[in-house]
PDB file of N, CA and C in Angstrom:
ATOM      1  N   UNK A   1       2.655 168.414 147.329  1.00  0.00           N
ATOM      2  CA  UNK A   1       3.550 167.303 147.083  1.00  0.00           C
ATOM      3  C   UNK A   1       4.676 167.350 148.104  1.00  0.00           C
ATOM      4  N   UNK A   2       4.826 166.207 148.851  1.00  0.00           N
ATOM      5  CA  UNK A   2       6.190 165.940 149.751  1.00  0.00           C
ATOM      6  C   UNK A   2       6.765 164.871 149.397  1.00  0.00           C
ATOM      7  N   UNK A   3       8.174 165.348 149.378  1.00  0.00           N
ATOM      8  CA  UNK A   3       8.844 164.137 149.399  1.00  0.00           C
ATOM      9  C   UNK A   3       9.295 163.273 150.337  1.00  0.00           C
ATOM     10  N   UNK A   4       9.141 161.987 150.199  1.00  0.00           N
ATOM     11  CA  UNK A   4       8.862 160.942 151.693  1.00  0.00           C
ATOM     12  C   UNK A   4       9.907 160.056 151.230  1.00  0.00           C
ATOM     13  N   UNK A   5       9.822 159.207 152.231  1.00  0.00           N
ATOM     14  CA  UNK A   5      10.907 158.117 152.133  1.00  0.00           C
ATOM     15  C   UNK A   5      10.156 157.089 152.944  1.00  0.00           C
ATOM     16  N   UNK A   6       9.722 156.161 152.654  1.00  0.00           N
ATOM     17  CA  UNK A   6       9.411 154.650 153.076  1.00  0.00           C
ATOM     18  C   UNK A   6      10.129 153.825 153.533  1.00  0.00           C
ATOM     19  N   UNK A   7      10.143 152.731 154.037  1.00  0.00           N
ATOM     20  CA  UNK A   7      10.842 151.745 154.461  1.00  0.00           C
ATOM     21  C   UNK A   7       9.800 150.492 154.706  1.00  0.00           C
ATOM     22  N   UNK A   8      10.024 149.620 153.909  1.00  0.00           N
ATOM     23  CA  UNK A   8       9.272 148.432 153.624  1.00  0.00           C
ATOM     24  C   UNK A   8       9.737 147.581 154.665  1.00  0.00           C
ATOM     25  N   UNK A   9       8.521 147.076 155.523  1.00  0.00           N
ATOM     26  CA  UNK A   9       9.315 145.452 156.455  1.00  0.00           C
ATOM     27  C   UNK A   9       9.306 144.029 156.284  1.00  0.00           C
ATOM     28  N   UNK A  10       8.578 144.179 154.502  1.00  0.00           N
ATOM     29  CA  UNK A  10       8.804 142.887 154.080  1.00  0.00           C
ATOM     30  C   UNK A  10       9.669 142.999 152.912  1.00  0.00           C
ATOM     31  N   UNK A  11      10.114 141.858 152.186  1.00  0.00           N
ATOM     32  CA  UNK A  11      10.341 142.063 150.523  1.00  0.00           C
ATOM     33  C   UNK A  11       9.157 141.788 149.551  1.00  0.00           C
ATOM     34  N   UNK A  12       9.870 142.580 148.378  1.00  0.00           N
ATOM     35  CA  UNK A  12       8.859 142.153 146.874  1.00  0.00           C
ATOM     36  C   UNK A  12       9.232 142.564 146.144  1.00  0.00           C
ATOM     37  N   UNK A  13       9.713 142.302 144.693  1.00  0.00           N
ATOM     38  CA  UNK A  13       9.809 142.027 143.300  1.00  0.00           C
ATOM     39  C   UNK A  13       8.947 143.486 142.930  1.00  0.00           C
ATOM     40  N   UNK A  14       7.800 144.266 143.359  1.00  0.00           N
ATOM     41  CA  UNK A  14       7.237 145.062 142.836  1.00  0.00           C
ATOM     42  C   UNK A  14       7.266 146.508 143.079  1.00  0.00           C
ATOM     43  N   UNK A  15       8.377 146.324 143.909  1.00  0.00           N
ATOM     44  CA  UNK A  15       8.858 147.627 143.969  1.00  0.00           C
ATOM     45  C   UNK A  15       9.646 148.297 143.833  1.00  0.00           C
ATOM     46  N   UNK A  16      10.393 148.984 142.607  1.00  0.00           N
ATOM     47  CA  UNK A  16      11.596 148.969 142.481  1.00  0.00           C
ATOM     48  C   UNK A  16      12.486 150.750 143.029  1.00  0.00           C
ATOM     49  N   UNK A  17      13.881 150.578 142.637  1.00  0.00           N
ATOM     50  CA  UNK A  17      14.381 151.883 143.336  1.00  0.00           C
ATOM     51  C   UNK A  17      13.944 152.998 142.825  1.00  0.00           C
ATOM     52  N   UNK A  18      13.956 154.422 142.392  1.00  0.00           N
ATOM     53  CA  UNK A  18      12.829 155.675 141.703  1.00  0.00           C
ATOM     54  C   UNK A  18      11.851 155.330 141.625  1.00  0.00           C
ATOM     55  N   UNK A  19      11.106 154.346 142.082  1.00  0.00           N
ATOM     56  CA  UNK A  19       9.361 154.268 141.878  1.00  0.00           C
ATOM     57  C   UNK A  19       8.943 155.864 142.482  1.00  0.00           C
ATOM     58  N   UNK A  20       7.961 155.878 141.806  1.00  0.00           N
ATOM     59  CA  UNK A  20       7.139 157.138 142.379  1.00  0.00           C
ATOM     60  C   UNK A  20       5.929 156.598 142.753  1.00  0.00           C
ATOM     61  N   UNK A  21       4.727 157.159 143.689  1.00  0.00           N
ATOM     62  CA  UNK A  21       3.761 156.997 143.768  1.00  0.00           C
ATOM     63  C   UNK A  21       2.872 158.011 144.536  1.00  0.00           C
ATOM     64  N   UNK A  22       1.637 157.909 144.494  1.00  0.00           N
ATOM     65  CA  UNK A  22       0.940 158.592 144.804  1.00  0.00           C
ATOM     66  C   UNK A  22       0.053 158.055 146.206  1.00  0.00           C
ATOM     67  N   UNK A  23       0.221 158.689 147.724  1.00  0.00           N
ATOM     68  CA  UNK A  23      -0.145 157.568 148.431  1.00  0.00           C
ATOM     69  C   UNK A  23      -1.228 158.986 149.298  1.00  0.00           C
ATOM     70  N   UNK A  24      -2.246 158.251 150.106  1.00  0.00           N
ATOM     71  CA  UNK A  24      -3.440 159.191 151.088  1.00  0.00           C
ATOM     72  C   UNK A  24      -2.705 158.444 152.451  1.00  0.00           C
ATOM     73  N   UNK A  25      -2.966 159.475 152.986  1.00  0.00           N
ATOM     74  CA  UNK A  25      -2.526 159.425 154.634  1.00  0.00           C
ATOM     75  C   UNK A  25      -3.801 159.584 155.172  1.00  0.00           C
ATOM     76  N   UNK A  26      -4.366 158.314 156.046  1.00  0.00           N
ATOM     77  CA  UNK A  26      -5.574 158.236 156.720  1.00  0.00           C
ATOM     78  C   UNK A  26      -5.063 159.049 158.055  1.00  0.00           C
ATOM     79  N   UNK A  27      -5.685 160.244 158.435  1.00  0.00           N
ATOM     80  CA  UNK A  27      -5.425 160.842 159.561  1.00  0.00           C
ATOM     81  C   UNK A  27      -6.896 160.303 160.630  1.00  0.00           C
ATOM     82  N   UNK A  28      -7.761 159.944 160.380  1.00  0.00           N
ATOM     83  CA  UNK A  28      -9.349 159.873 160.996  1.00  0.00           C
ATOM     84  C   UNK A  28     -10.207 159.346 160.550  1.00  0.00           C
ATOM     85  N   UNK A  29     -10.771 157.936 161.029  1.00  0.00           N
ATOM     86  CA  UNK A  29     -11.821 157.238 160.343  1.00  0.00           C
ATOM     87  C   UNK A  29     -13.152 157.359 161.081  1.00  0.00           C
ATOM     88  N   UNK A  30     -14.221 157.527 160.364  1.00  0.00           N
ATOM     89  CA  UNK A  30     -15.671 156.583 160.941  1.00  0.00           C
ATOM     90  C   UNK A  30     -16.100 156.196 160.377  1.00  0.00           C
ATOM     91  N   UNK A  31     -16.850 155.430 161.080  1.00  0.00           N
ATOM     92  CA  UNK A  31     -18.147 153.970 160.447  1.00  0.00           C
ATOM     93  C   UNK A  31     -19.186 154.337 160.793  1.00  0.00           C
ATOM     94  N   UNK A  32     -20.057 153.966 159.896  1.00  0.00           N
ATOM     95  CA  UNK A  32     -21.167 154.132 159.546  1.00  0.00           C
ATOM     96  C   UNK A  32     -21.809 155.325 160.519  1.00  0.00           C
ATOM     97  N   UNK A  33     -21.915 156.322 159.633  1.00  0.00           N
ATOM     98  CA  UNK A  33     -22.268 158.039 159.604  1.00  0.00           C
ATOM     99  C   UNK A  33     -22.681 158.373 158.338  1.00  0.00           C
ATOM    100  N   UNK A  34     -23.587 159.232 158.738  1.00  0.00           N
ATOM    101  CA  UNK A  34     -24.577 159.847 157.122  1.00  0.00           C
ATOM    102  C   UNK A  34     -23.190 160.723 156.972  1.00  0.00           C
ATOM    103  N   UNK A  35     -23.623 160.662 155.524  1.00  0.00           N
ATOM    104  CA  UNK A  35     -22.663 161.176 154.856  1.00  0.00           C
ATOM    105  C   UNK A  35     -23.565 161.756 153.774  1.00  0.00           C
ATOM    106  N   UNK A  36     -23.175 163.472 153.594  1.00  0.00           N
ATOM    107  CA  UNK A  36     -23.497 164.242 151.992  1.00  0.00           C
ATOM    108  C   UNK A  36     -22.666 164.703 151.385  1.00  0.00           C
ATOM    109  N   UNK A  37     -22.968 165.276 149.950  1.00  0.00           N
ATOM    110  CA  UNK A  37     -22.343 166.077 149.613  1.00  0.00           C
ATOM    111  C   UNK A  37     -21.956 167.457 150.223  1.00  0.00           C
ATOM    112  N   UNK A  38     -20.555 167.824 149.946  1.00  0.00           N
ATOM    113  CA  UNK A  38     -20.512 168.728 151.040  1.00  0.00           C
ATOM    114  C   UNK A  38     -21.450 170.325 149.935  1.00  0.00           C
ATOM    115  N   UNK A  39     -21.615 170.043 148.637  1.00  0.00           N
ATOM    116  CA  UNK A  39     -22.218 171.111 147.991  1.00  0.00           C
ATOM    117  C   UNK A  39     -23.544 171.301 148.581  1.00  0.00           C
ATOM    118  N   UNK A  40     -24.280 170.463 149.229  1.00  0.00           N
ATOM    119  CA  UNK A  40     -25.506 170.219 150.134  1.00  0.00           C
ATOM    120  C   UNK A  40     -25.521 171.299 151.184  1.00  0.00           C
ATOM    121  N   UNK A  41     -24.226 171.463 151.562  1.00  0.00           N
ATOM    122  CA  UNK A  41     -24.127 172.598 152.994  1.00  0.00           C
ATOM    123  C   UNK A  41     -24.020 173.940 152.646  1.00  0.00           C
ATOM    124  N   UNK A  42     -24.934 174.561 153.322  1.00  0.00           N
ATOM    125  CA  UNK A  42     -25.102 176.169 153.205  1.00  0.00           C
ATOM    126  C   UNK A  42     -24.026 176.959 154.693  1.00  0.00           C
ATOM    127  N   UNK A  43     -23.553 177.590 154.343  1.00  0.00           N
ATOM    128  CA  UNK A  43     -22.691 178.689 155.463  1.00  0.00           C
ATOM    129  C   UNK A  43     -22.995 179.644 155.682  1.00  0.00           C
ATOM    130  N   UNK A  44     -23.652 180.222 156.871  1.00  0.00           N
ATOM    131  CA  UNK A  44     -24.323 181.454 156.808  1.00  0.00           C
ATOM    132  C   UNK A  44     -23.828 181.728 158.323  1.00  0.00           C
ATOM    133  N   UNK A  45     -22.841 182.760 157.959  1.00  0.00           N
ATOM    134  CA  UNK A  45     -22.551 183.302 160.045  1.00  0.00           C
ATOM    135  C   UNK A  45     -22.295 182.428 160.560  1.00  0.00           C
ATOM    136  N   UNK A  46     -21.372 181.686 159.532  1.00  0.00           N
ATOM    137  CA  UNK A  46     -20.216 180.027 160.831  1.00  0.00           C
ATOM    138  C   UNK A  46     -21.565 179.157 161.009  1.00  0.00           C
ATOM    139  N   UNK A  47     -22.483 179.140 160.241  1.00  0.00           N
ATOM    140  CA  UNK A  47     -23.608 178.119 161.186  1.00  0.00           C
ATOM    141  C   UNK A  47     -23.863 177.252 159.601  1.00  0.00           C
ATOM    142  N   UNK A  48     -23.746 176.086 159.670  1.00  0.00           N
ATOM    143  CA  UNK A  48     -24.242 175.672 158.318  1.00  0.00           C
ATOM    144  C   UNK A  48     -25.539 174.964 158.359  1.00  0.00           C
ATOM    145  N   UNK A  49     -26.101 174.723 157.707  1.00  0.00           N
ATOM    146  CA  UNK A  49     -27.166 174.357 156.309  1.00  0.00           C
ATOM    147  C   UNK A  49     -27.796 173.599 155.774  1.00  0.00           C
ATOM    148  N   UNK A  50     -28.502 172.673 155.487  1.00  0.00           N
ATOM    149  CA  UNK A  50     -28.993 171.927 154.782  1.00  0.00           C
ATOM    150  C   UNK A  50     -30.376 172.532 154.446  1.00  0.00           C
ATOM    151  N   UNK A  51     -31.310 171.771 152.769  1.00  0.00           N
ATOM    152  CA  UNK A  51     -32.075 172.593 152.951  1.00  0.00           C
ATOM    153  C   UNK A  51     -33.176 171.178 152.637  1.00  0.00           C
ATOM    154  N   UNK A  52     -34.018 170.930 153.289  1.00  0.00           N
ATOM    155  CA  UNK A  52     -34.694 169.575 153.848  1.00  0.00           C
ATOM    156  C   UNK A  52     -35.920 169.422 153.032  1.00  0.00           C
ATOM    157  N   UNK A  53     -36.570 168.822 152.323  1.00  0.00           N
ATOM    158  CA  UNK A  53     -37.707 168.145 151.697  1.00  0.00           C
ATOM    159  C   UNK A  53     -38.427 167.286 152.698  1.00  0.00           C
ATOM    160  N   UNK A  54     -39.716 167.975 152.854  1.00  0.00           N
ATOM    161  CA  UNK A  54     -40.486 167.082 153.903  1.00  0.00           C
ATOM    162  C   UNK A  54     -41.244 166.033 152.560  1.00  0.00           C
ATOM    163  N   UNK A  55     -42.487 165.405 153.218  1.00  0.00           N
ATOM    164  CA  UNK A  55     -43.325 164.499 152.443  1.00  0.00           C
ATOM    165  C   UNK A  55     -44.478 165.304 151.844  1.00  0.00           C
ATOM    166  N   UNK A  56     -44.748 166.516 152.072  1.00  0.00           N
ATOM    167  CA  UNK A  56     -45.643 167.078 151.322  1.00  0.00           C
ATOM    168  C   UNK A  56     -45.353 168.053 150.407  1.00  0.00           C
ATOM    169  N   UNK A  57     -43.425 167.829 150.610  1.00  0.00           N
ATOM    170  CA  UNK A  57     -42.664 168.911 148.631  1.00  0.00           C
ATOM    171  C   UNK A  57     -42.782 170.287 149.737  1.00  0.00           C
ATOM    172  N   UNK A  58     -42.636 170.537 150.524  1.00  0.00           N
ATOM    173  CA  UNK A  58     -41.968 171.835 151.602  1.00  0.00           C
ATOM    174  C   UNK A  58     -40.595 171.736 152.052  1.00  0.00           C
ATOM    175  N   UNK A  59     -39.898 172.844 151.803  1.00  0.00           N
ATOM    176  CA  UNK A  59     -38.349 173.120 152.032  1.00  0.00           C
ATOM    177  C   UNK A  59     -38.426 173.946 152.451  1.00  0.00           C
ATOM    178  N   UNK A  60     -37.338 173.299 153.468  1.00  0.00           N
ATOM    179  CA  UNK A  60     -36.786 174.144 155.068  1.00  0.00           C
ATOM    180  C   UNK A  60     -35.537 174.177 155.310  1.00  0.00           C
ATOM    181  N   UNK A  61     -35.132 175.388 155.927  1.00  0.00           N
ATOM    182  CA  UNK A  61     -33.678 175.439 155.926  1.00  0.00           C
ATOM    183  C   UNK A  61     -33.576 174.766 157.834  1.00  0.00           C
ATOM    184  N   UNK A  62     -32.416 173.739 157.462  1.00  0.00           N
ATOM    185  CA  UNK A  62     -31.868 172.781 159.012  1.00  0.00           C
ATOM    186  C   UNK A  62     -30.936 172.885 159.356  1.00  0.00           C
ATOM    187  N   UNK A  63     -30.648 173.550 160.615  1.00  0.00           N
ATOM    188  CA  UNK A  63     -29.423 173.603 161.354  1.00  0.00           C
ATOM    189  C   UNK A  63     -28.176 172.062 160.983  1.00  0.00           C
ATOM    190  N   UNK A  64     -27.142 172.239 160.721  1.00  0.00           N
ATOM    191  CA  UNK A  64     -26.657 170.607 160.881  1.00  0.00           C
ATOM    192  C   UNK A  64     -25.276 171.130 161.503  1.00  0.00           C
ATOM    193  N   UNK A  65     -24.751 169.895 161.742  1.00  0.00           N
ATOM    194  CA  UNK A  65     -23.569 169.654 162.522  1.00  0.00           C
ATOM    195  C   UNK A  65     -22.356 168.994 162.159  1.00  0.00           C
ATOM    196  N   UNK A  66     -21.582 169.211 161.008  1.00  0.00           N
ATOM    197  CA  UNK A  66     -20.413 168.533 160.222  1.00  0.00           C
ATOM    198  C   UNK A  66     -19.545 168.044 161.147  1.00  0.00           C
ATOM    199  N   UNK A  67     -18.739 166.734 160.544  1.00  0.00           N
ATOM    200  CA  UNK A  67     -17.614 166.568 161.168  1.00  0.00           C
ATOM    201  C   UNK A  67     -16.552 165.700 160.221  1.00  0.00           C
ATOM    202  N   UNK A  68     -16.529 164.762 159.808  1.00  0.00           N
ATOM    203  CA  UNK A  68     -14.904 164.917 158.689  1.00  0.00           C
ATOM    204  C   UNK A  68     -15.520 164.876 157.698  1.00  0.00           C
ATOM    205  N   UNK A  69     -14.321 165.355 156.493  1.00  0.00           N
ATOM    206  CA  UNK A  69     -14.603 165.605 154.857  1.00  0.00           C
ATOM    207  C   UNK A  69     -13.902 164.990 154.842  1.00  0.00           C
ATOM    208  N   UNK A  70     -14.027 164.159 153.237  1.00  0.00           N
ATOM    209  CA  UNK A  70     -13.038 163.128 152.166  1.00  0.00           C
ATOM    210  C   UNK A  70     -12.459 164.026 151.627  1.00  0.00           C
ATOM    211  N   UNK A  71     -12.028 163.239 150.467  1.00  0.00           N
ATOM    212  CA  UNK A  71     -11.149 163.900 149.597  1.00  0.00           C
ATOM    213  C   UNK A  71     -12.301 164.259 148.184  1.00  0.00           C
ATOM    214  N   UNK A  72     -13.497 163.414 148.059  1.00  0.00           N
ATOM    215  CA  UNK A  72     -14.284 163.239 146.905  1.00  0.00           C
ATOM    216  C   UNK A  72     -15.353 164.158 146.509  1.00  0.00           C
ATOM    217  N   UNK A  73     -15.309 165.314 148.094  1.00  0.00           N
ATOM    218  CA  UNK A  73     -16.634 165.673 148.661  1.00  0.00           C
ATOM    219  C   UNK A  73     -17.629 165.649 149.057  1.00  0.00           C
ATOM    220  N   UNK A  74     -17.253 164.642 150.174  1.00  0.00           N
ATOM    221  CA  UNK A  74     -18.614 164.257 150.709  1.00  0.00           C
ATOM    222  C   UNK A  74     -18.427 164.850 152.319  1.00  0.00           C
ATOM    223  N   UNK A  75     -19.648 165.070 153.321  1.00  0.00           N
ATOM    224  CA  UNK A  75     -18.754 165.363 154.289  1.00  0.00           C
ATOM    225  C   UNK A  75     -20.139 164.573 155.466  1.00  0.00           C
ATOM    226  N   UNK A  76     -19.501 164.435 156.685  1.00  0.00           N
ATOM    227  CA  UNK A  76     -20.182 163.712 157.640  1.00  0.00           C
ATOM    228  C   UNK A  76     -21.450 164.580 158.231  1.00  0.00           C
ATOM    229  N   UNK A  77     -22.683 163.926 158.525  1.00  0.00           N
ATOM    230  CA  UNK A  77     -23.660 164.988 159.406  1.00  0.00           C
ATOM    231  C   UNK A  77     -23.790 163.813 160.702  1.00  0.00           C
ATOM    232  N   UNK A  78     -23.210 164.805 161.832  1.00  0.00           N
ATOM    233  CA  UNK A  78     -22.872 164.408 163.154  1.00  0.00           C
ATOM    234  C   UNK A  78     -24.248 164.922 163.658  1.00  0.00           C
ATOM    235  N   UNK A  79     -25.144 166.023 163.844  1.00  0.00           N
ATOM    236  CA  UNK A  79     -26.452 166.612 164.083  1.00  0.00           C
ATOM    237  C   UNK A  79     -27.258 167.145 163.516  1.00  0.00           C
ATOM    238  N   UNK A  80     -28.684 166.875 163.017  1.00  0.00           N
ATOM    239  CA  UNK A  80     -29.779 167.479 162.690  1.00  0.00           C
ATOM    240  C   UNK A  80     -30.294 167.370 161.079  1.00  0.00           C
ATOM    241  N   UNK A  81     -30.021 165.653 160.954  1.00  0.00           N
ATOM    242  CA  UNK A  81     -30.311 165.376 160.025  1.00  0.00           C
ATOM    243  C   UNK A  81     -30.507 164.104 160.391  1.00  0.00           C
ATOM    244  N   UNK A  82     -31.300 163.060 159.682  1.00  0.00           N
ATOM    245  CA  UNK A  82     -31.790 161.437 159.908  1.00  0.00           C
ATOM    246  C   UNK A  82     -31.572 160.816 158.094  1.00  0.00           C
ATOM    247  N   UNK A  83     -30.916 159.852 158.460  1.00  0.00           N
ATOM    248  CA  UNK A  83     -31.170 158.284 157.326  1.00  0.00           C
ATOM    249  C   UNK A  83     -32.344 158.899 156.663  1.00  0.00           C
ATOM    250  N   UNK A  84     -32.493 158.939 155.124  1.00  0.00           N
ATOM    251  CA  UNK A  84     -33.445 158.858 154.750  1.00  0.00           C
ATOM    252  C   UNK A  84     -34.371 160.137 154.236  1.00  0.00           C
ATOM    253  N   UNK A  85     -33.972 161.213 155.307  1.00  0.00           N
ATOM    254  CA  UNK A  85     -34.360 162.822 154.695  1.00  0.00           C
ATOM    255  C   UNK A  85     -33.878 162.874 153.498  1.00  0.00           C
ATOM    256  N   UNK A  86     -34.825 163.833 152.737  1.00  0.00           N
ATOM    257  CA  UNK A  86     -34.370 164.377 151.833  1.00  0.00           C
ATOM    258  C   UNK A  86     -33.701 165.945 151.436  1.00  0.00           C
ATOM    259  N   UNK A  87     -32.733 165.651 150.585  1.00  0.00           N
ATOM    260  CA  UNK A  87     -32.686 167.316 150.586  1.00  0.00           C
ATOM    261  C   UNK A  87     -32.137 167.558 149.579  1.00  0.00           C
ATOM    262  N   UNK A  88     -31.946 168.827 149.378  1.00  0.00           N
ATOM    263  CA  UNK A  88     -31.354 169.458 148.070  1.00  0.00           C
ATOM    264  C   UNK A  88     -29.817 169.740 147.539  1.00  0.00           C
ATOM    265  N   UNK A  89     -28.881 169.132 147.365  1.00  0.00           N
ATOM    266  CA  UNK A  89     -28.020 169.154 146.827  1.00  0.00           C
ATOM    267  C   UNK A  89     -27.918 170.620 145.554  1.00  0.00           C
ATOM    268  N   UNK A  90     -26.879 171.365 145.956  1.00  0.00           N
ATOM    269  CA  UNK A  90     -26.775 172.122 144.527  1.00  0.00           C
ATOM    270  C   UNK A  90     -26.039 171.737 143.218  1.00  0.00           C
TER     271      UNK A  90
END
């Protein structure tokens, strides 16, 4: 928790003086990127994880390549994963 101070550059009726609120600071966006759960990722020796379902019910462990996390837990796969794989979530 920090305490901030705002400064509004319009007016409005809906905001009054001690309001409190609860606000997210977007530091980094992308569009459209696979996205998993980050419980999906395995860590083994700094190298992470996924563990992949082919079409004939065989699981394999896949190198992948993270790059930003939410707040909800989900996190981005930047390498070594495709639209549409399946895999195992814990």
């Amino acid at each position: 928790t920090y305490k901030t101070i705002l400064y509004f550059t319009g007016k409005t009726d809906l905001i009054k003086p001690g309001m409190s609120a609860d606000i997210n600071i977007i530091t980094n966006r992308h569009e459209d990127v696979l996205v998993i759960p980050l419980r999906a990722v395995i860590t083994e020796k700094g190298k992470q994880f996924v563990r992949v379902i082919d079409t004939k019910g065989n699981v394999s462990l896949r190198p992948i390549k993270t790059g930003l996390r939410n707040l909800v837990g989900d996190v981005e796969v930047k390498e070594g994963l495709k639209k549409g794989e399946k895999i195992i979530v814990k």
